[in-house]
C-alpha atoms as a PDB file:
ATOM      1  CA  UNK A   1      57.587 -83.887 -30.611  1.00  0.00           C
ATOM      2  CA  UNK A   2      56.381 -84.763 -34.381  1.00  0.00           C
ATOM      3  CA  UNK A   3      56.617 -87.964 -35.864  1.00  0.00           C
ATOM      4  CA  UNK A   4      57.507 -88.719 -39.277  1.00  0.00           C
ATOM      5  CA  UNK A   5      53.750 -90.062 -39.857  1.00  0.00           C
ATOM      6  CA  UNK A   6      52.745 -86.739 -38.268  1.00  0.00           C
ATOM      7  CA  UNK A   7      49.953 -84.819 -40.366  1.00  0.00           C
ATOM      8  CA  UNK A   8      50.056 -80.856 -40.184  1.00  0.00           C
ATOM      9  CA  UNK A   9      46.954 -79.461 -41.689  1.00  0.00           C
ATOM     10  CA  UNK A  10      45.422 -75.730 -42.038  1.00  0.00           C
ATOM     11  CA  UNK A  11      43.254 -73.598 -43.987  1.00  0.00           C
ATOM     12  CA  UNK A  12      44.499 -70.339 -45.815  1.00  0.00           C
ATOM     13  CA  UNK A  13      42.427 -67.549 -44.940  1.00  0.00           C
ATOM     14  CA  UNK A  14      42.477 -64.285 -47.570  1.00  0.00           C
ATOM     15  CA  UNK A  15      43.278 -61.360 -45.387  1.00  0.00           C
ATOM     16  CA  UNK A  16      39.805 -59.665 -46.966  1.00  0.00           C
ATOM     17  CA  UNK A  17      37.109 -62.746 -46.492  1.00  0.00           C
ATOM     18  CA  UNK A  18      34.658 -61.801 -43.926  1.00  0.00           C
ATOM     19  CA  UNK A  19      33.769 -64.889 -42.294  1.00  0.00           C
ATOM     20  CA  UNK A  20      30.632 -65.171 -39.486  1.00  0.00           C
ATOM     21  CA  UNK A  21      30.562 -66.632 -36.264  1.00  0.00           C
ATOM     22  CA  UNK A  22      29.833 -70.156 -37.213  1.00  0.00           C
ATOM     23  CA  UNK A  23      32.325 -69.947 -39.856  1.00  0.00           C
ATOM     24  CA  UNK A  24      35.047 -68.697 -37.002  1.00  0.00           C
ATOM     25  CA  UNK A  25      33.507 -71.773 -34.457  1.00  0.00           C
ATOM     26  CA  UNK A  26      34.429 -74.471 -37.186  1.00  0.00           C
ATOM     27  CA  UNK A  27      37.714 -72.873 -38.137  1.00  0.00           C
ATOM     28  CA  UNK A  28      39.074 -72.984 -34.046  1.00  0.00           C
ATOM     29  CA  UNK A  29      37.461 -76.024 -33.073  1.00  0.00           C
ATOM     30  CA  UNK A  30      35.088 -74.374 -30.512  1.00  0.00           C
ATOM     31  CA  UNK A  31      31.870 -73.056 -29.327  1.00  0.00           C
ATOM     32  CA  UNK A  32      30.355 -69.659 -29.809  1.00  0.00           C
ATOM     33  CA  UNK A  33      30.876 -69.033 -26.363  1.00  0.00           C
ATOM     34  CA  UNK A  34      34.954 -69.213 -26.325  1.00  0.00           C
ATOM     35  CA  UNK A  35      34.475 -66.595 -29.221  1.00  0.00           C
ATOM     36  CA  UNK A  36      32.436 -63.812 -27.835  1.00  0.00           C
ATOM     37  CA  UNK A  37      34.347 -64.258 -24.381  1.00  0.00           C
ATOM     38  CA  UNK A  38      37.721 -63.460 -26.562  1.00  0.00           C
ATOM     39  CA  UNK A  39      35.840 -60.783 -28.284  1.00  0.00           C
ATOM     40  CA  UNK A  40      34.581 -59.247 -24.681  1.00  0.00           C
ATOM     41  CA  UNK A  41      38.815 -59.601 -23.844  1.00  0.00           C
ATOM     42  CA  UNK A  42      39.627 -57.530 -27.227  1.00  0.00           C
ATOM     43  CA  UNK A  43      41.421 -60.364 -28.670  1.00  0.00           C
ATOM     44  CA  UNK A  44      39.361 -59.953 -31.971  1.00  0.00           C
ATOM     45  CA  UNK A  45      37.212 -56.718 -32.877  1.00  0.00           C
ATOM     46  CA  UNK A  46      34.514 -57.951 -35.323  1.00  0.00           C
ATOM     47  CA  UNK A  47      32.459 -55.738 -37.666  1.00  0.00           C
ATOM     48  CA  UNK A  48      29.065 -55.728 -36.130  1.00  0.00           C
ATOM     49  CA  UNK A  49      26.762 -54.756 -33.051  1.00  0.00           C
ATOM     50  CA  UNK A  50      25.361 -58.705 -31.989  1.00  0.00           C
ATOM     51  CA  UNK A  51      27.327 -62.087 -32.264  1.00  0.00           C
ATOM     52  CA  UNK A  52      25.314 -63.293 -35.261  1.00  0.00           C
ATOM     53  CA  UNK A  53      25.827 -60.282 -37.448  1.00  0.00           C
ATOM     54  CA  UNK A  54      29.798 -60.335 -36.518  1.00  0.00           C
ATOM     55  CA  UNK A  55      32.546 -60.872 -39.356  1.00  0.00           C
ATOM     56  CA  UNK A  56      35.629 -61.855 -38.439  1.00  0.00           C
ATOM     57  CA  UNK A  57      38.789 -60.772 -41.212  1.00  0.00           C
ATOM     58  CA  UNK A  58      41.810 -64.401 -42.024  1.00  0.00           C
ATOM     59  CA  UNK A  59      43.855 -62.039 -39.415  1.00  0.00           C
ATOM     60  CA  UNK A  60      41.354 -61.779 -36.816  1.00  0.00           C
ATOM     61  CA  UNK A  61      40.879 -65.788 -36.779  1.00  0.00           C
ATOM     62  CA  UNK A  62      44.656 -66.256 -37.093  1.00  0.00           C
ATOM     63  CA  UNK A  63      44.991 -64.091 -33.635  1.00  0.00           C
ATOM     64  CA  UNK A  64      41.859 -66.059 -31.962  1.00  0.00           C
ATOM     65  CA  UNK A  65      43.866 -69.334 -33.607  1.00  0.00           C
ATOM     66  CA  UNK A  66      47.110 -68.210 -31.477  1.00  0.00           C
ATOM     67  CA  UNK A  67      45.201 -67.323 -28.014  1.00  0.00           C
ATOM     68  CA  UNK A  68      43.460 -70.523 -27.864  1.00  0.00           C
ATOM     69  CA  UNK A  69      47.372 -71.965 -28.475  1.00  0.00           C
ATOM     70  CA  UNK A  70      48.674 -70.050 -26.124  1.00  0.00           C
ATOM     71  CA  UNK A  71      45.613 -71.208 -23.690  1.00  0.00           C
ATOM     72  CA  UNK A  72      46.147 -75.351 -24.035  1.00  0.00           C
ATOM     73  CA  UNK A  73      49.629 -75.181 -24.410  1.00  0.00           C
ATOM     74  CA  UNK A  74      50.455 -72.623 -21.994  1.00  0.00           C
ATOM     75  CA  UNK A  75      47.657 -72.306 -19.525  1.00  0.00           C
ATOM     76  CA  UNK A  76      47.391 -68.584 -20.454  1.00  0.00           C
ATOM     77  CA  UNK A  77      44.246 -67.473 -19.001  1.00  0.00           C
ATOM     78  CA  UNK A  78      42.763 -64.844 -21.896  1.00  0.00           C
ATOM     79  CA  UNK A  79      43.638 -62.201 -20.412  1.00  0.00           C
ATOM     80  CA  UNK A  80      47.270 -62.823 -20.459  1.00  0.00           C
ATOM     81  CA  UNK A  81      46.688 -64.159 -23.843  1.00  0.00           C
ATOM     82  CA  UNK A  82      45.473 -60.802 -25.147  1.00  0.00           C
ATOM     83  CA  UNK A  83      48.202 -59.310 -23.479  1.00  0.00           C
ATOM     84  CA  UNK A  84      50.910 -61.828 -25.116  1.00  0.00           C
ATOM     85  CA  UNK A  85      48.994 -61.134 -28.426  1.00  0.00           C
ATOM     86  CA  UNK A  86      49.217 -57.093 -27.881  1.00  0.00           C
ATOM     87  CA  UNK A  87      52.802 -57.676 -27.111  1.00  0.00           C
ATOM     88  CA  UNK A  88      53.755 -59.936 -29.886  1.00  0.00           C
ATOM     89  CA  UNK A  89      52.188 -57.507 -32.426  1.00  0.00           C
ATOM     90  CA  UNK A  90      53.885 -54.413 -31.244  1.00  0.00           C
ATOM     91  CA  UNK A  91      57.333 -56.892 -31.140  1.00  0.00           C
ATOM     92  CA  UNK A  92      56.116 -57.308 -35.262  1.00  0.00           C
ATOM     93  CA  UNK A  93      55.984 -53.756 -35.619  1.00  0.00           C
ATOM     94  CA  UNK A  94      59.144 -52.674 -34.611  1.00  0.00           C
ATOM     95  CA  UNK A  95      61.047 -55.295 -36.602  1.00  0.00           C
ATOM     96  CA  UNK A  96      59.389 -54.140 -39.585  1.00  0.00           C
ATOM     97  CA  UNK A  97      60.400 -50.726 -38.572  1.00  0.00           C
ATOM     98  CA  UNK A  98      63.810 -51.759 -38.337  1.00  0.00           C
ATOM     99  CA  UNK A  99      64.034 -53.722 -41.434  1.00  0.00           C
ATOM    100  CA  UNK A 100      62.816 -50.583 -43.170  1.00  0.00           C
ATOM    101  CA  UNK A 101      66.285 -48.550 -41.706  1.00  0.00           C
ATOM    102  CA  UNK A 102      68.053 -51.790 -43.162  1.00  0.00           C
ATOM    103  CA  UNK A 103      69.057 -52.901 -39.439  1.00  0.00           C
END
């Protein structure tokens, strides 16, 4: 429930910044370790063979962002999360198809 003193904050990421691991760490609030495991799910795909030469897209930390939500405030182990991700994308892409045919 928010508060009227309650303080949103976030970061606006350019769709086309490549941002490294660290970079991805500081943004989620979390060690390297909850990243690669959500990489090893397919929750992000980052350009790059080895964790420290990843880059990680604004999209790709907005969808790491949302699994660790759905984690704490669900309990969604990750991988129902990258299920519930897969899901909600596919949902995206079939309203934009039918916004396209005006529906």
């Amino acid at each position: 429930m928010n508060h009227p003193l309650d303080v949103l904050t976030g970061q606006i990421l350019d769709e086309e910044a490549l941002l490294g691991l660290r970079e991805v760490c500081d943004l989620c609030g979390v060690h390297a370790e909850a990243i690669i495991e959500m990489v090893e799910e397919g929750i992000a795909e980052p350009v790059g063979r080895r964790p420290l030469e990843w880059r990680f897209t604004g999209p790709m930390v907005a969808r790491l962002q949302r699994a660790l939500r759905l984690q704490a405030e669900l309990g969604v182990n990750l991988a129902g999360a990258a299920l519930a991700l897969d899901l909600l994308d596919e949902l995206d892409a079939l309203r934009r198809t039918l916004c396209r045919y005006g529906t």
